[in-house]
PDB file of N, CA and C in Angstrom:
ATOM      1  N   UNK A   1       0.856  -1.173   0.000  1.00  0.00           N
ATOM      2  CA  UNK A   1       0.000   0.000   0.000  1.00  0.00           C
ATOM      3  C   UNK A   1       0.898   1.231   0.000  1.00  0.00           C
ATOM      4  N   UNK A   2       0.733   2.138  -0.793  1.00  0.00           N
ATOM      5  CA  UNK A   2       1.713   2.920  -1.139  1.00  0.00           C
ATOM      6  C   UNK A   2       0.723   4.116  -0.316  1.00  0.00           C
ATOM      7  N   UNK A   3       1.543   5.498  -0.275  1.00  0.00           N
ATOM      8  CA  UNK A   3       0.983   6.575   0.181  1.00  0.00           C
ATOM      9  C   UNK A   3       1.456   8.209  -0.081  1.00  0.00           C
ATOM     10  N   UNK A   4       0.679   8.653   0.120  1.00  0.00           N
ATOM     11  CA  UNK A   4       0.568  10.446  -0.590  1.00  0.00           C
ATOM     12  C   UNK A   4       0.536  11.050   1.000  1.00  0.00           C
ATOM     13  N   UNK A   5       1.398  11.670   1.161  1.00  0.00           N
ATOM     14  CA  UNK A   5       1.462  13.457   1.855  1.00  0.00           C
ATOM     15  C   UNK A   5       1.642  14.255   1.005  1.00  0.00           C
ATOM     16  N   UNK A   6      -0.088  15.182   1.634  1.00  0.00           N
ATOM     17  CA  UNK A   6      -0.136  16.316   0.528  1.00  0.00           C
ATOM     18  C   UNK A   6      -0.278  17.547   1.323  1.00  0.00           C
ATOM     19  N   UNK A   7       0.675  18.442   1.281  1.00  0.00           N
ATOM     20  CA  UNK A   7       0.368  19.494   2.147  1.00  0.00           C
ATOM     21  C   UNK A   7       1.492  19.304   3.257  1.00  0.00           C
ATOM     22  N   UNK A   8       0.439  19.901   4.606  1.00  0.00           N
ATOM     23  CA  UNK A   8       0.862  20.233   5.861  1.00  0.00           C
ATOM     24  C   UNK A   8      -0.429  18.824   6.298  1.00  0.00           C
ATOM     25  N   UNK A   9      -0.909  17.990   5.947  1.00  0.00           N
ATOM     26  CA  UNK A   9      -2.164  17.484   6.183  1.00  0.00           C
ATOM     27  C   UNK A   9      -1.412  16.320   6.895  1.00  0.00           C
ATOM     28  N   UNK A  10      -2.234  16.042   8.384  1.00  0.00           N
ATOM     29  CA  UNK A  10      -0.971  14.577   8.909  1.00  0.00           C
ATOM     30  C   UNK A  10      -1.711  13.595   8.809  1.00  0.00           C
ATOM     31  N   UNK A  11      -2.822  13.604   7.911  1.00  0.00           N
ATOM     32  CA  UNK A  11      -3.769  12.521   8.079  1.00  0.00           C
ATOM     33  C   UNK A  11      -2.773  11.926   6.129  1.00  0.00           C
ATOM     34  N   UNK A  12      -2.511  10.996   5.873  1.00  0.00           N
ATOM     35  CA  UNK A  12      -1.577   9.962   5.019  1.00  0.00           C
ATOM     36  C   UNK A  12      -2.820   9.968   4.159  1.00  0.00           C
ATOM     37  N   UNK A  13      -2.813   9.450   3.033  1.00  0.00           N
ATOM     38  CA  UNK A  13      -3.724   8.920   1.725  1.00  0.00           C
ATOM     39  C   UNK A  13      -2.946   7.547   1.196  1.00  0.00           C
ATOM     40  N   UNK A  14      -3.613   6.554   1.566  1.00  0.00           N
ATOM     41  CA  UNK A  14      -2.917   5.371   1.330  1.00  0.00           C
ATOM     42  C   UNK A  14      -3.826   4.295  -0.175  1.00  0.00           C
ATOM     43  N   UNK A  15      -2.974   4.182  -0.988  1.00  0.00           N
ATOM     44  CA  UNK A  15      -3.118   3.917  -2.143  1.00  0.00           C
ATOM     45  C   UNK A  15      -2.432   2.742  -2.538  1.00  0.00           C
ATOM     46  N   UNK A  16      -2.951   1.688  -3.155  1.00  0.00           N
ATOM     47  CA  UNK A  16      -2.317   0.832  -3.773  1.00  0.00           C
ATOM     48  C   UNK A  16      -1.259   0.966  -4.617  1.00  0.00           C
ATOM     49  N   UNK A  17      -0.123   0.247  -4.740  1.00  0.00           N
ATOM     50  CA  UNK A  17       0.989   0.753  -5.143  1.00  0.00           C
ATOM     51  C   UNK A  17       0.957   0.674  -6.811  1.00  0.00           C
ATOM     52  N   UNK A  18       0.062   0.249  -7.487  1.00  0.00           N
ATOM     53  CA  UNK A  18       0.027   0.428  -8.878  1.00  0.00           C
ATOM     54  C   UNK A  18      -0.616   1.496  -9.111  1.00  0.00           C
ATOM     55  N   UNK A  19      -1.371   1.123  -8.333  1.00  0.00           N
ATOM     56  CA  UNK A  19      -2.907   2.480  -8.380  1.00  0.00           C
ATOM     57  C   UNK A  19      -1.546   3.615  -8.366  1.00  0.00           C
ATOM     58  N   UNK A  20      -0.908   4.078  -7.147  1.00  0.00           N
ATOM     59  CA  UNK A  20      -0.312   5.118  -7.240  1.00  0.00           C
ATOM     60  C   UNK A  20       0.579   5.641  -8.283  1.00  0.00           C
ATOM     61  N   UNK A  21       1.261   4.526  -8.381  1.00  0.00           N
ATOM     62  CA  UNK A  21       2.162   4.656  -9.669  1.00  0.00           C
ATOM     63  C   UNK A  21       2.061   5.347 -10.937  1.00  0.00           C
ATOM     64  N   UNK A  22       0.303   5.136 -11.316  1.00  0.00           N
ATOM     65  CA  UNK A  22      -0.330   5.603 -12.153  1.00  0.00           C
ATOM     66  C   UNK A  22      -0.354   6.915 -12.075  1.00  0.00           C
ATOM     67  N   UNK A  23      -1.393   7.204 -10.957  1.00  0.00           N
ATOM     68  CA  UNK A  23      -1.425   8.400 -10.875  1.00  0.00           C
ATOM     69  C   UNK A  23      -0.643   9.507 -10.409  1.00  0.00           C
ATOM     70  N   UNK A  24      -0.073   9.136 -10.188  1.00  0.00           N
ATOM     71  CA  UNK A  24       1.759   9.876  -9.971  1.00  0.00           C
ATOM     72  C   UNK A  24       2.218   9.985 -11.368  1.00  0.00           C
ATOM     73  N   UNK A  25       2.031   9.385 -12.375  1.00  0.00           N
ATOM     74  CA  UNK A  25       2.443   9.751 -13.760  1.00  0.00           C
ATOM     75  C   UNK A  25       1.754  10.949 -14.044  1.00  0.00           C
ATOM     76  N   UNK A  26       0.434  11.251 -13.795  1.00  0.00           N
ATOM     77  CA  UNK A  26      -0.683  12.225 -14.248  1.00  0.00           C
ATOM     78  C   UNK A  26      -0.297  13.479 -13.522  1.00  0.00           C
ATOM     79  N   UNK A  27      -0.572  12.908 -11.849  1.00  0.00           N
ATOM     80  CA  UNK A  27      -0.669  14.379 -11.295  1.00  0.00           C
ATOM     81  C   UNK A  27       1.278  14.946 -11.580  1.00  0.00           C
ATOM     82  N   UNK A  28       2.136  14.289 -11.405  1.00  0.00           N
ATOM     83  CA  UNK A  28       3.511  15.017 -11.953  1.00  0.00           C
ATOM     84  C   UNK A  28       3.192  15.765 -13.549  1.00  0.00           C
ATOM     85  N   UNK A  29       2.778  14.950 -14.444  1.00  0.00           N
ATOM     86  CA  UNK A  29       2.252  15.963 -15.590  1.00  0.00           C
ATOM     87  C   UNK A  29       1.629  17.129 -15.429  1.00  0.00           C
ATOM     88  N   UNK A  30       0.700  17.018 -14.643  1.00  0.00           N
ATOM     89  CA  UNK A  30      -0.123  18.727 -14.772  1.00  0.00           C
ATOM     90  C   UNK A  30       0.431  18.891 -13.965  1.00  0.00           C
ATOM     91  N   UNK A  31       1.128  19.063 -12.601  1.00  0.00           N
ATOM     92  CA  UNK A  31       1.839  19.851 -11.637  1.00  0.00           C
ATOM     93  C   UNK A  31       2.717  20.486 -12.942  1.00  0.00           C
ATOM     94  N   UNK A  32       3.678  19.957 -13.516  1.00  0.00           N
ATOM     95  CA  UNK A  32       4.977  20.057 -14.066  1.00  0.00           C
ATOM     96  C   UNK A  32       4.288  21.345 -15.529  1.00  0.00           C
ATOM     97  N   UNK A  33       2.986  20.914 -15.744  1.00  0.00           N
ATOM     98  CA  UNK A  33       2.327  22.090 -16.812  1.00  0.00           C
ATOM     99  C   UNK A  33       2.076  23.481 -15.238  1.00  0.00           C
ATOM    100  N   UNK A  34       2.217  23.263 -14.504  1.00  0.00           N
ATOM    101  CA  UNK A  34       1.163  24.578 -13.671  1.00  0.00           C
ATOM    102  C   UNK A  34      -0.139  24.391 -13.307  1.00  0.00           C
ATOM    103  N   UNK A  35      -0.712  23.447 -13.676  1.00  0.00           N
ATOM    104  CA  UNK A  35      -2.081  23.190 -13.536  1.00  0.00           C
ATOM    105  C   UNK A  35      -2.515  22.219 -12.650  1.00  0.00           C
ATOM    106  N   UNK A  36      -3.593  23.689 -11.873  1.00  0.00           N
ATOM    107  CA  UNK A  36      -4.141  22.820 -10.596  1.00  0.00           C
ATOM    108  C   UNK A  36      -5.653  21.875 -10.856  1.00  0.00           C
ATOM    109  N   UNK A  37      -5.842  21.249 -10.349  1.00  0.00           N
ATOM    110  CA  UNK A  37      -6.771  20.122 -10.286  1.00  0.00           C
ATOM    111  C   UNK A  37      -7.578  19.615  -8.791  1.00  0.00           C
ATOM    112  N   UNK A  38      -8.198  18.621  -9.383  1.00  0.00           N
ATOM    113  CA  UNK A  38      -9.011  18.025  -8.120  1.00  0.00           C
ATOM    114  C   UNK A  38      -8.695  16.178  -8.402  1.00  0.00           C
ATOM    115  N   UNK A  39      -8.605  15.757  -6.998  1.00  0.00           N
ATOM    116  CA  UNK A  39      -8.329  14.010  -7.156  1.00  0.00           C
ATOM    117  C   UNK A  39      -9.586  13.796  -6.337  1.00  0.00           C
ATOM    118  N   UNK A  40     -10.065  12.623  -7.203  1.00  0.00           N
ATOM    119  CA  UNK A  40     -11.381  11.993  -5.852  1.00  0.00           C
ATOM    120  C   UNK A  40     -11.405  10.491  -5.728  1.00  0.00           C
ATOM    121  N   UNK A  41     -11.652  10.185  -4.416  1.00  0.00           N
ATOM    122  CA  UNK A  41     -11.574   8.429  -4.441  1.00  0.00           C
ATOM    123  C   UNK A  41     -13.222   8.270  -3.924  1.00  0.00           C
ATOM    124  N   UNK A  42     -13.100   6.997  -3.617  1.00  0.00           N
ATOM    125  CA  UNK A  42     -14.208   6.213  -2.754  1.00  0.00           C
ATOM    126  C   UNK A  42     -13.317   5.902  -1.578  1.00  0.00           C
ATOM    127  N   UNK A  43     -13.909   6.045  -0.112  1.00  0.00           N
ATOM    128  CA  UNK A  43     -13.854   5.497   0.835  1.00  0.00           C
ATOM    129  C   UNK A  43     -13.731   4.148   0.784  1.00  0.00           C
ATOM    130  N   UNK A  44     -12.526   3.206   1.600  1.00  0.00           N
ATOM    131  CA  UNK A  44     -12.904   1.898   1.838  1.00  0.00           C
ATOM    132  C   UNK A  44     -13.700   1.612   2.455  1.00  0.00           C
ATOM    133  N   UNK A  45     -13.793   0.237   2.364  1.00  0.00           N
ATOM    134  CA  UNK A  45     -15.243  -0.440   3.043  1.00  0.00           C
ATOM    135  C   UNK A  45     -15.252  -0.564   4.267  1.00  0.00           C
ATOM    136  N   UNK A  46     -13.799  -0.249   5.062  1.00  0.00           N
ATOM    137  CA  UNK A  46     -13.485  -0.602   6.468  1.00  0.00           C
ATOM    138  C   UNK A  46     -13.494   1.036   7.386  1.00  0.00           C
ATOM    139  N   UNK A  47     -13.656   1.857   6.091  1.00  0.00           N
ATOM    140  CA  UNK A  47     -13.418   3.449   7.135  1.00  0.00           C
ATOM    141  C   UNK A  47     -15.248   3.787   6.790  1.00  0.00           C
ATOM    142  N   UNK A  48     -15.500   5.311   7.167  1.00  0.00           N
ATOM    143  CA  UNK A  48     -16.764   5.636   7.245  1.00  0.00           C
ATOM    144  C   UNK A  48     -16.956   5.676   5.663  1.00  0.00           C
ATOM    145  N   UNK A  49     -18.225   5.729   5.115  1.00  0.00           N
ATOM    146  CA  UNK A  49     -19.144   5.525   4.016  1.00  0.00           C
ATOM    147  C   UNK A  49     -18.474   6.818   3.507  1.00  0.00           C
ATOM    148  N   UNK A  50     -18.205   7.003   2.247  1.00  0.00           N
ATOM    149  CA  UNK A  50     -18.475   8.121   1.790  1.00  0.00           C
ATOM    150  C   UNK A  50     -17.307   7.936   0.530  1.00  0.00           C
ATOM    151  N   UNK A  51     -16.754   9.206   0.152  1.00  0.00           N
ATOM    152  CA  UNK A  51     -15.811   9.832  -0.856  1.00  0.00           C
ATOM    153  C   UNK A  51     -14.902  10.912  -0.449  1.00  0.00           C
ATOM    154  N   UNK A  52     -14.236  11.120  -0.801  1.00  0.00           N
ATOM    155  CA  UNK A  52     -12.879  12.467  -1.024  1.00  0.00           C
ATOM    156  C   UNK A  52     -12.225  12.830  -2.015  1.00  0.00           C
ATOM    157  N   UNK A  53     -12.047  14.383  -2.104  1.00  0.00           N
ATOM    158  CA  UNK A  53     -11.682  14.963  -2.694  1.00  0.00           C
ATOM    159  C   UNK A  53     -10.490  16.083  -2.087  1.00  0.00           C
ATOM    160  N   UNK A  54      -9.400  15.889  -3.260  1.00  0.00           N
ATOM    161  CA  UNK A  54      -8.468  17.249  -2.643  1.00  0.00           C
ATOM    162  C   UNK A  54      -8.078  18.051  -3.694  1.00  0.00           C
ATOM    163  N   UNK A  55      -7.743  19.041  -3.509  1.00  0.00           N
ATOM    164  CA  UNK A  55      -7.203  20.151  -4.307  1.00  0.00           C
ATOM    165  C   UNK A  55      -5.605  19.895  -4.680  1.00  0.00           C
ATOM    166  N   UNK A  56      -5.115  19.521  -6.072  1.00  0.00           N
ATOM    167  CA  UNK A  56      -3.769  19.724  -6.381  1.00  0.00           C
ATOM    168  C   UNK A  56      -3.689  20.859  -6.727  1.00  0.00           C
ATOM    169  N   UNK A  57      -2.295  21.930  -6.197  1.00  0.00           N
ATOM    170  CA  UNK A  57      -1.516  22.796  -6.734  1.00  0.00           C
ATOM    171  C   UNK A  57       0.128  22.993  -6.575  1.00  0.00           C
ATOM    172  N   UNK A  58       0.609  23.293  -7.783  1.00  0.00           N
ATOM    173  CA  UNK A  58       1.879  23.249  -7.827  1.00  0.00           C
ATOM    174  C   UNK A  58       2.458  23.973  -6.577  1.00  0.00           C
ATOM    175  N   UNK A  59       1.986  24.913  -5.717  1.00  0.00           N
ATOM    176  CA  UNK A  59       3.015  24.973  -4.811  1.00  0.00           C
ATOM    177  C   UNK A  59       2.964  24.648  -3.448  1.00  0.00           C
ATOM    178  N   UNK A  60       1.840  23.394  -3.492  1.00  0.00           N
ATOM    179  CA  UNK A  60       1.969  22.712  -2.293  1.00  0.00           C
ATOM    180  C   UNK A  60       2.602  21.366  -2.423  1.00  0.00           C
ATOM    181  N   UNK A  61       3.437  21.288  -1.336  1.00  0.00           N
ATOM    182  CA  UNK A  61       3.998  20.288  -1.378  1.00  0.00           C
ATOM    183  C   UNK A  61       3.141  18.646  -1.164  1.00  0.00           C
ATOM    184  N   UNK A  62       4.338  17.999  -2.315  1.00  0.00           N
ATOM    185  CA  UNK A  62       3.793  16.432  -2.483  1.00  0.00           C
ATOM    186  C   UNK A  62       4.650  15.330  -2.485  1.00  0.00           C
ATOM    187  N   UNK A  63       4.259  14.276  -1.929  1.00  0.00           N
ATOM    188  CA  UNK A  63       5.264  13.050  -1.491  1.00  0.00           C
ATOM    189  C   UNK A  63       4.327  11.725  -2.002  1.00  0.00           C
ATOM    190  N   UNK A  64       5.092  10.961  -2.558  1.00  0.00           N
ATOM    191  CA  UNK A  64       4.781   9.447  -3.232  1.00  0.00           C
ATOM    192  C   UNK A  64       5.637   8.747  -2.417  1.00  0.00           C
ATOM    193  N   UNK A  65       5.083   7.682  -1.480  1.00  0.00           N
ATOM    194  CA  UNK A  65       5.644   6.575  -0.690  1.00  0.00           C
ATOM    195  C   UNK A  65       5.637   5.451  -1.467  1.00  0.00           C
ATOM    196  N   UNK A  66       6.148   4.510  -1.936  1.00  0.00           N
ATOM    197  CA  UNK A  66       5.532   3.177  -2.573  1.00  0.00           C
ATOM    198  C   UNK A  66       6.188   2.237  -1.351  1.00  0.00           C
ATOM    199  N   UNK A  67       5.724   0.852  -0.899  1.00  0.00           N
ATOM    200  CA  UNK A  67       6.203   0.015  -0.595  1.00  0.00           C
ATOM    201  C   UNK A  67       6.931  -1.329  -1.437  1.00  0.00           C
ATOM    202  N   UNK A  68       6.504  -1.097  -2.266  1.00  0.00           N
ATOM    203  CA  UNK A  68       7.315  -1.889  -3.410  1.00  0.00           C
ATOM    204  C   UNK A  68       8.636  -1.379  -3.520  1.00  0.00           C
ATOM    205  N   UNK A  69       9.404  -2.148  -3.593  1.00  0.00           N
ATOM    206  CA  UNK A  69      10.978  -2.117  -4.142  1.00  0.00           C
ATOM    207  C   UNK A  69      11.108  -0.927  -5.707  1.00  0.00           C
ATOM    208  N   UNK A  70      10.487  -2.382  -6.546  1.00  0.00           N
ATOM    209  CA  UNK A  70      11.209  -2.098  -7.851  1.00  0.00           C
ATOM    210  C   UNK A  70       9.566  -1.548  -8.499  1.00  0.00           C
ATOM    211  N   UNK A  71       9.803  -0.252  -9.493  1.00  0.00           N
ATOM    212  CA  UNK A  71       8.389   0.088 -10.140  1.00  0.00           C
ATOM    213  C   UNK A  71       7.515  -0.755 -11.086  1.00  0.00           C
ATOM    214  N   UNK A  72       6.443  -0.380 -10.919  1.00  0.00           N
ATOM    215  CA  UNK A  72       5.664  -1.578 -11.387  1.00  0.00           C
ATOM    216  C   UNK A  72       5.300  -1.361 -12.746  1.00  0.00           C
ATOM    217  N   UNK A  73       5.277  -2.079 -13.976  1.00  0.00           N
ATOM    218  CA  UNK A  73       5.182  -1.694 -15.429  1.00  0.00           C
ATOM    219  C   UNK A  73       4.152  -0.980 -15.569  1.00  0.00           C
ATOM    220  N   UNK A  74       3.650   0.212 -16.233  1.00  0.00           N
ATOM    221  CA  UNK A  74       2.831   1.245 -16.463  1.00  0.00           C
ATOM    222  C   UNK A  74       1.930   0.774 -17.695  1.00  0.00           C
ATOM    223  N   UNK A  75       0.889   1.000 -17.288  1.00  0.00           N
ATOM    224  CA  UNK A  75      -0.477   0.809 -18.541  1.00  0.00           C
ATOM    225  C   UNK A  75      -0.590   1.909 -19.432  1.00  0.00           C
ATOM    226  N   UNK A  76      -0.550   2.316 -20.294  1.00  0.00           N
ATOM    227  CA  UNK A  76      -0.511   3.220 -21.394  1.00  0.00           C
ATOM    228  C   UNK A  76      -1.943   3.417 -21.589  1.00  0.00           C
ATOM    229  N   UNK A  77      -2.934   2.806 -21.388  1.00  0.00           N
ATOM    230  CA  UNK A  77      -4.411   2.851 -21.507  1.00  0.00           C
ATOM    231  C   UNK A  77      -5.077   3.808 -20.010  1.00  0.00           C
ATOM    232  N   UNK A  78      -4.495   2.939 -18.670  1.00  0.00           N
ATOM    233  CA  UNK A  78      -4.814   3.265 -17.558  1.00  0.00           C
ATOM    234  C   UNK A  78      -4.781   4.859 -17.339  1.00  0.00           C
ATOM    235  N   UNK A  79      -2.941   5.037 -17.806  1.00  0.00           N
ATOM    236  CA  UNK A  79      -2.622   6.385 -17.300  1.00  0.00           C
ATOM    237  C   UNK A  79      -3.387   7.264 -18.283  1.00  0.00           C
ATOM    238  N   UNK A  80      -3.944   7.208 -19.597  1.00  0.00           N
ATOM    239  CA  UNK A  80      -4.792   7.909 -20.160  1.00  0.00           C
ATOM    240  C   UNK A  80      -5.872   8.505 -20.091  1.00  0.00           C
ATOM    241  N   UNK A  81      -6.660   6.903 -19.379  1.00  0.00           N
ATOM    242  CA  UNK A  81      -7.968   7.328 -18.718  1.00  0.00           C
ATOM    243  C   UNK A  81      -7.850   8.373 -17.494  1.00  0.00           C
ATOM    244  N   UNK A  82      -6.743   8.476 -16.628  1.00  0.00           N
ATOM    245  CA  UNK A  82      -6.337   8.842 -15.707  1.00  0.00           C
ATOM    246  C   UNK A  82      -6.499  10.390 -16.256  1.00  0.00           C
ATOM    247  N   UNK A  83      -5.644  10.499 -17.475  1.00  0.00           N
ATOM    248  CA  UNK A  83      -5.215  11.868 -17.411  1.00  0.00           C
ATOM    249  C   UNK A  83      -6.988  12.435 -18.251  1.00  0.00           C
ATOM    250  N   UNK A  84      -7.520  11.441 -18.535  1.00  0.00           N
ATOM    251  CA  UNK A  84      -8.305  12.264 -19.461  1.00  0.00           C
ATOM    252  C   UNK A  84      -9.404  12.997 -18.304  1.00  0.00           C
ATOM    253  N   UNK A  85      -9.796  12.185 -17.536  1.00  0.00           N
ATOM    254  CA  UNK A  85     -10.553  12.319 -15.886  1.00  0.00           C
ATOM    255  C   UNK A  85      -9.399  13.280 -15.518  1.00  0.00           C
ATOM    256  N   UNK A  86      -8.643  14.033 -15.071  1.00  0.00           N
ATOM    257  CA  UNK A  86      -7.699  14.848 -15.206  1.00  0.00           C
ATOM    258  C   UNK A  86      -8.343  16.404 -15.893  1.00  0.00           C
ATOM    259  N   UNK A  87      -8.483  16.169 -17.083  1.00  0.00           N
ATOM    260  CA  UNK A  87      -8.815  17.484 -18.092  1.00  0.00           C
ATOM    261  C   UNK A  87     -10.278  17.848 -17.969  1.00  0.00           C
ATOM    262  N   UNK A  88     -11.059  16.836 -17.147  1.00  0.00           N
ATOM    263  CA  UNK A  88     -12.497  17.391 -17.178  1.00  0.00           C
ATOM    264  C   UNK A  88     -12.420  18.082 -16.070  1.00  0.00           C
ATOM    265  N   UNK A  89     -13.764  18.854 -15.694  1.00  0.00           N
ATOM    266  CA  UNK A  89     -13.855  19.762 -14.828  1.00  0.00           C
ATOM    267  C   UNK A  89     -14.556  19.118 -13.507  1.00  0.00           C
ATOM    268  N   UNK A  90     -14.681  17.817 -13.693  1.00  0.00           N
ATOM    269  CA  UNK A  90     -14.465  17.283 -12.406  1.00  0.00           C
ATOM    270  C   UNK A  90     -13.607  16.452 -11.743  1.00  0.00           C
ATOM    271  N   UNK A  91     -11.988  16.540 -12.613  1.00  0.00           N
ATOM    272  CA  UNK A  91     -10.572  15.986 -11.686  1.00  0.00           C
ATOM    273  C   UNK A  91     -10.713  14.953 -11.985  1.00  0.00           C
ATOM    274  N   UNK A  92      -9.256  14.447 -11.586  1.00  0.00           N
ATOM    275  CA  UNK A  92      -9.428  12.852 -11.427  1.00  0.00           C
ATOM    276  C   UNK A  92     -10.356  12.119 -10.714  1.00  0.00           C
ATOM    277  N   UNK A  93     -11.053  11.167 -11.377  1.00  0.00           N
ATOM    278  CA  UNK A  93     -11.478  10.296 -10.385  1.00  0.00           C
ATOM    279  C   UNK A  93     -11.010   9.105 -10.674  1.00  0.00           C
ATOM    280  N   UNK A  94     -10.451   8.838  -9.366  1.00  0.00           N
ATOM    281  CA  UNK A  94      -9.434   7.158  -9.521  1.00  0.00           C
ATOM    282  C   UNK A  94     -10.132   5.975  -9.930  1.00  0.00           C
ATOM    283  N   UNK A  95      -9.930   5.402 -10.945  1.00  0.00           N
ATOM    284  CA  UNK A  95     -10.748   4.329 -11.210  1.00  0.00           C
ATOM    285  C   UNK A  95      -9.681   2.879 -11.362  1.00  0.00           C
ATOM    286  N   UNK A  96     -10.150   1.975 -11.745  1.00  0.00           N
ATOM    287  CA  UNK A  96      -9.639   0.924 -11.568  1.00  0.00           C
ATOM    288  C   UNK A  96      -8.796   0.527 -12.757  1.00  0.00           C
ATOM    289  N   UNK A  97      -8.121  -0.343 -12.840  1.00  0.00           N
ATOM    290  CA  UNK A  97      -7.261  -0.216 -14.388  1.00  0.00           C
ATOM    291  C   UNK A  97      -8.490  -1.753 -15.118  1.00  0.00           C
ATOM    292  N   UNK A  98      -8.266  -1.293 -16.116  1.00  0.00           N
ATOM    293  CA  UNK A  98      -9.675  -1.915 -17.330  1.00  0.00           C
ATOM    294  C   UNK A  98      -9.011  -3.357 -17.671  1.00  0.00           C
ATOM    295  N   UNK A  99      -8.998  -3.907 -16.990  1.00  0.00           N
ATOM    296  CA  UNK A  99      -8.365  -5.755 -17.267  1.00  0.00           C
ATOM    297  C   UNK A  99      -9.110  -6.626 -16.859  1.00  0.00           C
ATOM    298  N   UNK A 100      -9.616  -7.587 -17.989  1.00  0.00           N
ATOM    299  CA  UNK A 100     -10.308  -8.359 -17.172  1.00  0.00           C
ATOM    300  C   UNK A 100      -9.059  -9.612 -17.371  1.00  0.00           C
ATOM    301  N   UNK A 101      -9.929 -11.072 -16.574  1.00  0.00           N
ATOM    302  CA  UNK A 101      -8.728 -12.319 -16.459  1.00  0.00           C
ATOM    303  C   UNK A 101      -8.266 -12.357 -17.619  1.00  0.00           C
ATOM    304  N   UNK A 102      -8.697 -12.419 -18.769  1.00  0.00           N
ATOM    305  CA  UNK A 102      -8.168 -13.095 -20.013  1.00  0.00           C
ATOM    306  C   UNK A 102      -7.332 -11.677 -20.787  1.00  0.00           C
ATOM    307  N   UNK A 103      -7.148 -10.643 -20.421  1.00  0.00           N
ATOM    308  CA  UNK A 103      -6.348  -9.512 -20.603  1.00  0.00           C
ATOM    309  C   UNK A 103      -6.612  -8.602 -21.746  1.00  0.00           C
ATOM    310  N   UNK A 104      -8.024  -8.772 -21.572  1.00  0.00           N
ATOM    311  CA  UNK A 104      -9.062  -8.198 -22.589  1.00  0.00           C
ATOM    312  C   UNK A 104      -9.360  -6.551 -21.866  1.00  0.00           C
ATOM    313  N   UNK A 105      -9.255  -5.287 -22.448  1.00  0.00           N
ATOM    314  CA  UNK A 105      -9.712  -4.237 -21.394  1.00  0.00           C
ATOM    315  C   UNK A 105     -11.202  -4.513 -21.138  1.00  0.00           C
ATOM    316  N   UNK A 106     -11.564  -4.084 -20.157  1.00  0.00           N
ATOM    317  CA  UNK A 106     -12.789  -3.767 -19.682  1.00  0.00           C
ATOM    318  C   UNK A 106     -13.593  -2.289 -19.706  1.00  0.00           C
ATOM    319  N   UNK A 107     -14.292  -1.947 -20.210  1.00  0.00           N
ATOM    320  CA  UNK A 107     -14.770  -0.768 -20.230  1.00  0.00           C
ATOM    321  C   UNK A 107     -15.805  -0.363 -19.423  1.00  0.00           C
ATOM    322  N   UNK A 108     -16.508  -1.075 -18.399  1.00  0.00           N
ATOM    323  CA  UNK A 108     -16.733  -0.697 -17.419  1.00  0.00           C
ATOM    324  C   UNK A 108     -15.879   0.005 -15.936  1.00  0.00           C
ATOM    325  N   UNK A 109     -15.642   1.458 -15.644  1.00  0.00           N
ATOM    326  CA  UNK A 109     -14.829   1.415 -14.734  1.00  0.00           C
ATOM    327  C   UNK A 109     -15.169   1.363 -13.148  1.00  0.00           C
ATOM    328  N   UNK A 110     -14.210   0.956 -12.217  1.00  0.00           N
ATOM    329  CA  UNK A 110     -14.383   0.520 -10.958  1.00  0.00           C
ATOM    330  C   UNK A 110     -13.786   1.369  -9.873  1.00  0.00           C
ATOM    331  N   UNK A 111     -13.941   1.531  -8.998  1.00  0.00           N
ATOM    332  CA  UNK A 111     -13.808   2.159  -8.088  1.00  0.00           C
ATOM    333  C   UNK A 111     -12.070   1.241  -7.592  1.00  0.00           C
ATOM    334  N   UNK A 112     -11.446   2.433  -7.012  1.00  0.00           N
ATOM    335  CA  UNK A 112     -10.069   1.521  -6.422  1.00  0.00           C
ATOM    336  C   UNK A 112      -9.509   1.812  -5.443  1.00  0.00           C
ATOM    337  N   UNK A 113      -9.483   0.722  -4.280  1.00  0.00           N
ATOM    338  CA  UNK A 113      -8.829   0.845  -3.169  1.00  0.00           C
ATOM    339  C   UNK A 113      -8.036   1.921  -2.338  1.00  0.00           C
ATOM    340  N   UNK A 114      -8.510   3.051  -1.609  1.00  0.00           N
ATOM    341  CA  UNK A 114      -7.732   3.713  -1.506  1.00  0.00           C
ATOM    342  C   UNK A 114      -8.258   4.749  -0.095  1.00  0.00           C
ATOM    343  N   UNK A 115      -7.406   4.692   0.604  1.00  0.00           N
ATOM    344  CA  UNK A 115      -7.379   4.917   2.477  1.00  0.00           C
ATOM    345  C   UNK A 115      -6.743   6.387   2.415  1.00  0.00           C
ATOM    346  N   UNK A 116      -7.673   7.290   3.488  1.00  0.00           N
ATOM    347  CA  UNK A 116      -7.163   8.360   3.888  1.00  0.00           C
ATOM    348  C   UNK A 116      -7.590   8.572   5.515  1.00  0.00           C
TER     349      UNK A 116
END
């Protein structure tokens, strides 16, 4: 489970370590353009009911934890959807990467694991 400090905020955002990976490709892109944004998850099933949202801007500070060693190979499809949820005017919203077993994409998207 990988994790985000964003800010001065001491409460952690804990993210699956692919999941993050991903989106650490995106939000470094628009930070690195100037452009601020919004990220939103789903609540896990183990904290209170709900959703979150935060404000990215380039001059608050940001930290990517991974617990993995070595980086994990990047989806060229995933990080797209990522960035395209990115350019709308309602931010990222983290979704799940589009694979089903037989390694067919899936175009239904899913909600993905992710603790604050």
């Amino acid at each position: 489970m990988g994790t985000i400090y964003y800010g001065g905020s001491a409460t952690p955002i804990h993210i699956e370590d692919r999941a993050l990976a991903h989106l650490k490709v995106v939000i470094a892109t628009k930070l690195r353009r100037g452009e601020s944004f919004t990220v939103s998850w789903q609540h896990l099933p183990d904290e209170p009911r709900g959703r979150s949202t935060i404000w990215l801007h380039p001059s608050i500070p940001l930290r990517f934890v991974f617990d993995d060693l070595e980086p994990v190979e990047l989806s060229r499809s995933w990080i797209e959807d990522l960035a395209q949820s990115a350019n709308s005017s309602g931010g990222i919203t983290l979704v799940s990467e589009h694979i089903d077993p037989d390694g067919v994409e899936d175009e239904s998207p899913q909600a993905v694991e992710v603790a604050d």
